[in-house]
Protein backbone atom coordinates (compact mmCIF):
# COMPACT_ATOMS: atom_id res chain seq x y z
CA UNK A 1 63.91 61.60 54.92
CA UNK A 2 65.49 62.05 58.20
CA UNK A 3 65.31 65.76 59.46
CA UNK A 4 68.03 67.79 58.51
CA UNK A 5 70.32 68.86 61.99
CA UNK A 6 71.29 72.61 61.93
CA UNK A 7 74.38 74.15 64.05
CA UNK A 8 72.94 77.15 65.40
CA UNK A 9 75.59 79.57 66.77
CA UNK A 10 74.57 82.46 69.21
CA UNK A 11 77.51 84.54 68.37
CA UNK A 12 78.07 87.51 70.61
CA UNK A 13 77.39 86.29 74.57
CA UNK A 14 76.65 89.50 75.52
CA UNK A 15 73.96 90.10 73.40
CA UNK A 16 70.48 88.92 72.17
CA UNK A 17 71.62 85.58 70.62
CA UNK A 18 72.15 83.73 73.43
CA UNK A 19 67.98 84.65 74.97
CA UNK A 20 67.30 84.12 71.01
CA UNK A 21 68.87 80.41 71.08
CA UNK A 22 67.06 79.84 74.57
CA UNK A 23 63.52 80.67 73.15
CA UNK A 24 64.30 78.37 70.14
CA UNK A 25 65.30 75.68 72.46
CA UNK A 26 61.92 75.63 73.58
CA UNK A 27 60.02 75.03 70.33
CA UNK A 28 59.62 71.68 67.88
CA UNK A 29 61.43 72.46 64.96
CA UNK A 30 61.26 70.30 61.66
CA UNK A 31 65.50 69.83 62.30
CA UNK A 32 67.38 68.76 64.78
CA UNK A 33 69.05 71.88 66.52
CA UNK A 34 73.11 71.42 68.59
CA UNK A 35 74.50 75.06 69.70
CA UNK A 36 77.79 75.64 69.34
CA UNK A 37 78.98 77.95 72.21
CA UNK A 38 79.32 78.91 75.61
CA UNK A 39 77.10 76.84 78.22
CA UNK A 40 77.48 79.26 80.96
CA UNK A 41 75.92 82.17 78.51
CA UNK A 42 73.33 80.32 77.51
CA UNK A 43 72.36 78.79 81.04
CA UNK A 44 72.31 82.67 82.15
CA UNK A 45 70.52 83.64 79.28
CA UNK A 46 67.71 80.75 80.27
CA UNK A 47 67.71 82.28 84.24
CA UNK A 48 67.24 85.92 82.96
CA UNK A 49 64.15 84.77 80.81
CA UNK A 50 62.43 82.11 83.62
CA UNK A 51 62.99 79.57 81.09
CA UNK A 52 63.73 76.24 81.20
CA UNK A 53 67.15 75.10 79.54
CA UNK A 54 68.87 71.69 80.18
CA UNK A 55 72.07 71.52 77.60
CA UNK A 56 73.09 68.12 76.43
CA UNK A 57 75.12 66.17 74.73
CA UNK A 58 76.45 67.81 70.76
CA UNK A 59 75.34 64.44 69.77
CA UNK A 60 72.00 64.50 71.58
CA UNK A 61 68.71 64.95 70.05
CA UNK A 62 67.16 68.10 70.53
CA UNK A 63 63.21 68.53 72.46
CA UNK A 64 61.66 71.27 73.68
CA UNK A 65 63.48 72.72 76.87
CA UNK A 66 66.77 70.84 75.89
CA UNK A 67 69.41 72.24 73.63
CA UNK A 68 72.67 69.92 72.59
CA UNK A 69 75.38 71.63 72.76
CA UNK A 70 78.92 71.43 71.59
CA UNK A 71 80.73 73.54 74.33
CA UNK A 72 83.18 75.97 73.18
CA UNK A 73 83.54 77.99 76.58
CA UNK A 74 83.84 81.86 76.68
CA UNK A 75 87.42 82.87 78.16
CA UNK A 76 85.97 85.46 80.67
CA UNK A 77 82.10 85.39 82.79
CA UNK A 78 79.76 87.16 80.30
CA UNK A 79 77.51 90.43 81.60
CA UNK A 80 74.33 91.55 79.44
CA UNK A 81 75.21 94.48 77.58
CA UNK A 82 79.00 94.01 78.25
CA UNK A 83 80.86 92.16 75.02
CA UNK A 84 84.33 91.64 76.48
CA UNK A 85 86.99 91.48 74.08
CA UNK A 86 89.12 88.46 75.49
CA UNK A 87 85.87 86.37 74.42
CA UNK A 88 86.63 87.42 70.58
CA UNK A 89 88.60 84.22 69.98
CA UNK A 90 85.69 81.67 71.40
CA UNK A 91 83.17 83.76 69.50
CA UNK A 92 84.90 83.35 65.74
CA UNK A 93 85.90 79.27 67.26
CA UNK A 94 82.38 78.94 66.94
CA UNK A 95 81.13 80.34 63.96
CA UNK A 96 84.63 78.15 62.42
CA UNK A 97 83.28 75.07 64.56
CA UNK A 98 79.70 75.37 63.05
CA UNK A 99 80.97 76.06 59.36
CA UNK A 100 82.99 73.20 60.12
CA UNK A 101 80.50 70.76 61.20
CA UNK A 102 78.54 71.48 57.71
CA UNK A 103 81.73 70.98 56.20
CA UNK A 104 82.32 67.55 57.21
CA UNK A 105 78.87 66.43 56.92
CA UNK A 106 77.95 66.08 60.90
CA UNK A 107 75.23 68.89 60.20
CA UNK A 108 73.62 69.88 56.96
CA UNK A 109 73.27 73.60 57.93
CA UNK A 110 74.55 76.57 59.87
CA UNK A 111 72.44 79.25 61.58
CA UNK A 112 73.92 82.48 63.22
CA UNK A 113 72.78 84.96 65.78
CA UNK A 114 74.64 88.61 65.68
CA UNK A 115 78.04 88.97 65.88
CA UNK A 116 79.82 92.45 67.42
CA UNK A 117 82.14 93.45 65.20
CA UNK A 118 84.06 95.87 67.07
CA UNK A 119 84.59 93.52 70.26
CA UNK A 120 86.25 91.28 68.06
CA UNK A 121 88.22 93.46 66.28
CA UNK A 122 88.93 95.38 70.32
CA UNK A 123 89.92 91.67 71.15
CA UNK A 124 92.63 91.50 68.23
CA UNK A 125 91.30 89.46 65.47
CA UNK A 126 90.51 91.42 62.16
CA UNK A 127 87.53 90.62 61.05
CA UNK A 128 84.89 92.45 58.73
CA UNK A 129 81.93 90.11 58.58
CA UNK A 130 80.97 86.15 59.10
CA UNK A 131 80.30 86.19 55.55
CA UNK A 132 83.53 86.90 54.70
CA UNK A 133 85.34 84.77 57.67
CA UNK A 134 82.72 81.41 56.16
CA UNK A 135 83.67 82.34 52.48
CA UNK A 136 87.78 82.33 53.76
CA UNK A 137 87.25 78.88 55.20
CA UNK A 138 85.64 77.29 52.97
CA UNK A 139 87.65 78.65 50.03
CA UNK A 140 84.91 79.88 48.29
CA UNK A 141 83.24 82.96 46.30
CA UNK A 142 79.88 83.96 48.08
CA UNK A 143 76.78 86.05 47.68
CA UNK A 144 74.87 87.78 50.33
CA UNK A 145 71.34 87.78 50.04
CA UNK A 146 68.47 89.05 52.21
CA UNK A 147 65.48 87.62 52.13
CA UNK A 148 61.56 87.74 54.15
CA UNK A 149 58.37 86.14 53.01
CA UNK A 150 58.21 88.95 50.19
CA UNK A 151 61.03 89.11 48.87
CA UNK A 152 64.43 87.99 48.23
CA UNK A 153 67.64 90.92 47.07
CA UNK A 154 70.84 90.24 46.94
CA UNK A 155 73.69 92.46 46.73
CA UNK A 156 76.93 93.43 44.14
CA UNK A 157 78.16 94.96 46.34
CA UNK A 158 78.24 94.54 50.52
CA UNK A 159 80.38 96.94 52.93
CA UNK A 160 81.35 99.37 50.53
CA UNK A 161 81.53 103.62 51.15
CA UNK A 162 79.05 104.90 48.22
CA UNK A 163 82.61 106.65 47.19
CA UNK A 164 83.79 103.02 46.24
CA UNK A 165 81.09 101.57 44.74
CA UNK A 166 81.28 102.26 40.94
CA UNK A 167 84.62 100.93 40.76
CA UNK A 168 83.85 98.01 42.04
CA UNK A 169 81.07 96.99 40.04
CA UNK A 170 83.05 95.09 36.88
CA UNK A 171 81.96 92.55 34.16
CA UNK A 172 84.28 89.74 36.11
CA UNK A 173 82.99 90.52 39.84
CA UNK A 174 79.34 91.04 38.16
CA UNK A 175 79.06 87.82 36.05
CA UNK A 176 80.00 85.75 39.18
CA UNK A 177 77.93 87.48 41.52
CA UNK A 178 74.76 86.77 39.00
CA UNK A 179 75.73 83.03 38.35
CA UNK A 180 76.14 82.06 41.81
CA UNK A 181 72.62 83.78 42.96
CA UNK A 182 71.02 81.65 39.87
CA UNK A 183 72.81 78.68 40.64
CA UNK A 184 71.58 78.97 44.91
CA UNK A 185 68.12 80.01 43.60
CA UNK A 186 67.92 76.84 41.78
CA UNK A 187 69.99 74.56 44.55
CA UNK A 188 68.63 75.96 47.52
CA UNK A 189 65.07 77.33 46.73
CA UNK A 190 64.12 74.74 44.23
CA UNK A 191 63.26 77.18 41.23
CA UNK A 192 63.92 75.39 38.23
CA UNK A 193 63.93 78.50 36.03
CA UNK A 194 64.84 81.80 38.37
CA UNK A 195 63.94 85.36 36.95
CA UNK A 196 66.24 87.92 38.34
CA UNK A 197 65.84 91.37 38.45
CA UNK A 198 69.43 93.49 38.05
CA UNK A 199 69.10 97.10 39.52
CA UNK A 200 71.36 99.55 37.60
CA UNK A 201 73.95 101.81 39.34
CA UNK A 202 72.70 104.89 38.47
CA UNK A 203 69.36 107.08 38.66
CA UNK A 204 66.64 105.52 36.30
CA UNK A 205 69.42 103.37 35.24
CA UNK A 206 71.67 105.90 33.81
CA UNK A 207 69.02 107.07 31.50
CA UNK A 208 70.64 105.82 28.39
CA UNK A 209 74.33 107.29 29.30
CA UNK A 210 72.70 110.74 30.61
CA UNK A 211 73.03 110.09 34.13
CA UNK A 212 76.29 107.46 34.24
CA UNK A 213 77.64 104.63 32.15
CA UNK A 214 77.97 101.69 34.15
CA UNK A 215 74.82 100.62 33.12
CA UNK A 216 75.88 100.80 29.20
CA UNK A 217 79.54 99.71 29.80
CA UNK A 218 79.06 96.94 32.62
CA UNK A 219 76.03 96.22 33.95
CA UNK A 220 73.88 95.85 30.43
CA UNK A 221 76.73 93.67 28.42
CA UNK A 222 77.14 91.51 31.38
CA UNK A 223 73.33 91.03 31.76
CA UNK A 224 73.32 90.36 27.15
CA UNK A 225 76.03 87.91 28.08
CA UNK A 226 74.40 85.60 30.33
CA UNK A 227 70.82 85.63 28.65
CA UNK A 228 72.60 84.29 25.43
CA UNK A 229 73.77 81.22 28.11
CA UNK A 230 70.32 80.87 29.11
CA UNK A 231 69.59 82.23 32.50
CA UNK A 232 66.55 84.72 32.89
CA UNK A 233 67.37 87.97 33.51
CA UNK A 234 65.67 91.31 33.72
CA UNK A 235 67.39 94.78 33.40
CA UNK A 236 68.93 97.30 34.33
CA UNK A 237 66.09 98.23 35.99
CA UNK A 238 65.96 101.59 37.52
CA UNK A 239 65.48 100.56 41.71
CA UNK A 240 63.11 103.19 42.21
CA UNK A 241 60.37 101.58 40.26
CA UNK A 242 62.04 97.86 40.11
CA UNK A 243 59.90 97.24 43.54
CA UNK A 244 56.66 98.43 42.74
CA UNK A 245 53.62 95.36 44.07
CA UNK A 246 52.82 94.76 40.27
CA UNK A 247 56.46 94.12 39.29
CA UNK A 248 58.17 92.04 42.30
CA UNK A 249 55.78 88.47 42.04
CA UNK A 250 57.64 88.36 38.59
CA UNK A 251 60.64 88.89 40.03
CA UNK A 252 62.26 85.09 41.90
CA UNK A 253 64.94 87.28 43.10
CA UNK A 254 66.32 91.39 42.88
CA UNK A 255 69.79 92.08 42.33
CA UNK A 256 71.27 95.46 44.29
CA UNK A 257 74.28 97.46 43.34
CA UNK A 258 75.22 98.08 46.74
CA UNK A 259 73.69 97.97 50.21
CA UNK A 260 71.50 100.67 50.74
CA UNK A 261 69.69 100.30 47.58
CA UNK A 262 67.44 97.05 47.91
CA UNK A 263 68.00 96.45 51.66
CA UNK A 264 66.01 98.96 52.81
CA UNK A 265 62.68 98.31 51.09
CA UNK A 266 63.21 94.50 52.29
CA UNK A 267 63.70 95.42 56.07
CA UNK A 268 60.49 97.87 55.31
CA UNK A 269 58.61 95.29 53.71
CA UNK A 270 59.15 92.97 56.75
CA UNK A 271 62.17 93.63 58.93
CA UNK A 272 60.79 90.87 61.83
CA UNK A 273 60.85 87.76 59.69
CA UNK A 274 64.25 89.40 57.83
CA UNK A 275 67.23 86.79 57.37
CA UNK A 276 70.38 87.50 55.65
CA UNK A 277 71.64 84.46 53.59
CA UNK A 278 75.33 83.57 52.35
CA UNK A 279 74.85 81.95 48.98
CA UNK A 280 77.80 79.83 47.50
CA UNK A 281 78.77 77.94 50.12
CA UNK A 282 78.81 74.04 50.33
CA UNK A 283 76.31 74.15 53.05
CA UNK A 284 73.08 76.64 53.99
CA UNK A 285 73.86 79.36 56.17
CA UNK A 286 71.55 81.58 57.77
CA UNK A 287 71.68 84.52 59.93
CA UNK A 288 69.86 87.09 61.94
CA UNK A 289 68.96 90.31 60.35
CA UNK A 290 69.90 92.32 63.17
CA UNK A 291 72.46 93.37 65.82
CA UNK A 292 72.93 92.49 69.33
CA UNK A 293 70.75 94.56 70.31
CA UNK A 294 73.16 95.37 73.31
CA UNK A 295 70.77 97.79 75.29
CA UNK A 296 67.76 94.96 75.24
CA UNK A 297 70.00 92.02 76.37
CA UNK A 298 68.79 89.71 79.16
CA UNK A 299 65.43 91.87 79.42
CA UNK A 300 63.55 89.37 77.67
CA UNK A 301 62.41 91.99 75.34
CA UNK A 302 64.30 90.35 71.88
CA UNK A 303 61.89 89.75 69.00
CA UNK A 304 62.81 85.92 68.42
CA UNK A 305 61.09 85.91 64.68
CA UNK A 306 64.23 86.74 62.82
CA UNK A 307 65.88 83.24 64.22
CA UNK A 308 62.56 81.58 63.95
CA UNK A 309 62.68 82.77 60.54
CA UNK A 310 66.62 81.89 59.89
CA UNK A 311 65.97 77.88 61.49
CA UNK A 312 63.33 77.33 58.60
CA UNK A 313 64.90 78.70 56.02
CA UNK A 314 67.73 76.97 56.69
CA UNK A 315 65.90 74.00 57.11
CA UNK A 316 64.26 74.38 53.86
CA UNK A 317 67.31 74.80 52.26
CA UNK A 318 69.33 71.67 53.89
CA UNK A 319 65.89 69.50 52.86
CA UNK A 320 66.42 70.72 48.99
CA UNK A 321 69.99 69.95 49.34
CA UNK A 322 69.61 66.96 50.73
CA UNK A 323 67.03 65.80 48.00
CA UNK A 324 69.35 66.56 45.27
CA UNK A 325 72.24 64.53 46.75
């Protein structure tokens, strides 16, 4: 089998990603890497670092110190540190150009440095998250997942105030969210038969209706209604003890109510080799689990092991596709 070829998007030229995609350029990966972004960012990027970089051809094939590179050029010169709003547009054309590429088969995966929100939003484009912009294009529900070499949570819920976040846990938004994060768990990780643990809502998982009812009203029928169809779940579970050592190597996968519940024992658990995952698509897609890192960029001083991590995950990912074409 031919190795798979991954768009790999720096996102914000300002920050981290475009150092991130120079000190991947530089490495033998088990895919074939083409950027999609700004040449003159990345080319800085290289000079900051006292690395080499020579960009190529999109259709190129990638070695170590080369990086194809499908040009979609920044409107304004970028400065470390400084995200300029009038570079919004280029930055969403290619995340949209990657997502496209998967979409029409000319890559089998899409990989994503860190986006800033608010300079996109400052440059007039309303935007909340890639997830959601990827999920929009492709027409599509979607899951996001975390995931490091110990564990794997995905979540209800995403960007939600805590106010917000019983209301919109319902049996229809539930039942999908479960059934897509069986069906990637089986697609994309190869697990024939995935256990999932569901988190309840509440403190020890409502405590039989003493300390909330979602778990009795929502979050328990929903979980009766897919076992009788088959897939293997586990809950409600109360989070505080749902992540103990002796529990999680039964677990394939923990489902989160909302954000802060199961993200921050993954980032504890391993934060470096963190990626964040959109399941549901028609195509991998892996990101950074981190920010631009604004006050670090151009020093040299970025951790590249998240984007390590997100290039061979993703590559995993387009190989188990690709096998079950």
């Amino acid at each position: 089998m031919s190795r798979p070829r991954l768009a790999l998007v720096p996102g914000e030229p300002a920050g981290v990603g475009p150092e991130l995609c120079v000190r991947a350029a530089q490495q033998t990966w088990d895919a074939e890497l083409v950027a999609y972004g700004d040449a003159a960012s990345l080319l800085g990027a290289a000079a900051a670092l006292g690395l080499p970089l020579r960009l190529l051809p999109g259709d190129a094939m990638h070695i170590p110190g080369t990086l194809p590179l499908v040009e979609i050029p920044a409107a304004a010169a970028t400065r470390f540190g400084r995200p300029d709003p009038v570079n919004a547009a280029s930055v969403i054309r290619a995340l949209q150009a990657g997502a496209q590429g998967c979409l029409d088969n000319v890559v089998d995966g899409l990989v994503t440095g860190p986006v800033h929100k608010a300079a996109i939003n400052d440059g007039g484009i309303a935007y909340t998250g890639t997830t959601e912009l990827l999920a929009a294009q492709a027409g599509c529900d979607v899951v996001m997942m975390l995931a490091n070499d110990t564990l794997r949570v995905a979540l209800a819920t995403t960007h939600l105030p805590l106010r917000a976040v019983a209301d919109a846990i319902d049996a229809p938004s539930l039942t999908r969210t479960l059934r897509i994060l069986d069906a990637a768990l089986r697609r994309d990780f190869g697990i024939a038969s995935p256990v999932i643990a569901v988190l309840g809502l509440n403190p020890h998982a409502g405590e039989d209706g003493h300390l909330g009812y979602e778990e009795l009203r929502v979050i328990g029928p929903v979980i009766d209604q897919l076992r009788a169809e088959g897939m293997r779940l586990v809950g409600p579970l109360s989070a505080d003890t749902a992540f103990l050592p002796q529990k999680l190597p039964g677990f394939d996968a923990v489902l989160a109510m909302y954000h802060d519940q199961g993200l921050p024992v993954l980032k504890f658990s391993g934060f470096e080799r963190a990626v964040n995952l959109t399941l549901g698509l028609p195509y991998p897609r892996v990101a950074v689990d981190h920010g631009t890192a604004l006050d670090i960029a151009g020093t040299g001083r970025a951790d590249p092991s998240s984007l390590f991590a997100a290039i061979e995950t993703c590559t995993r990912m387009a190989r188990i596709r690709r096998g079950r074409a």
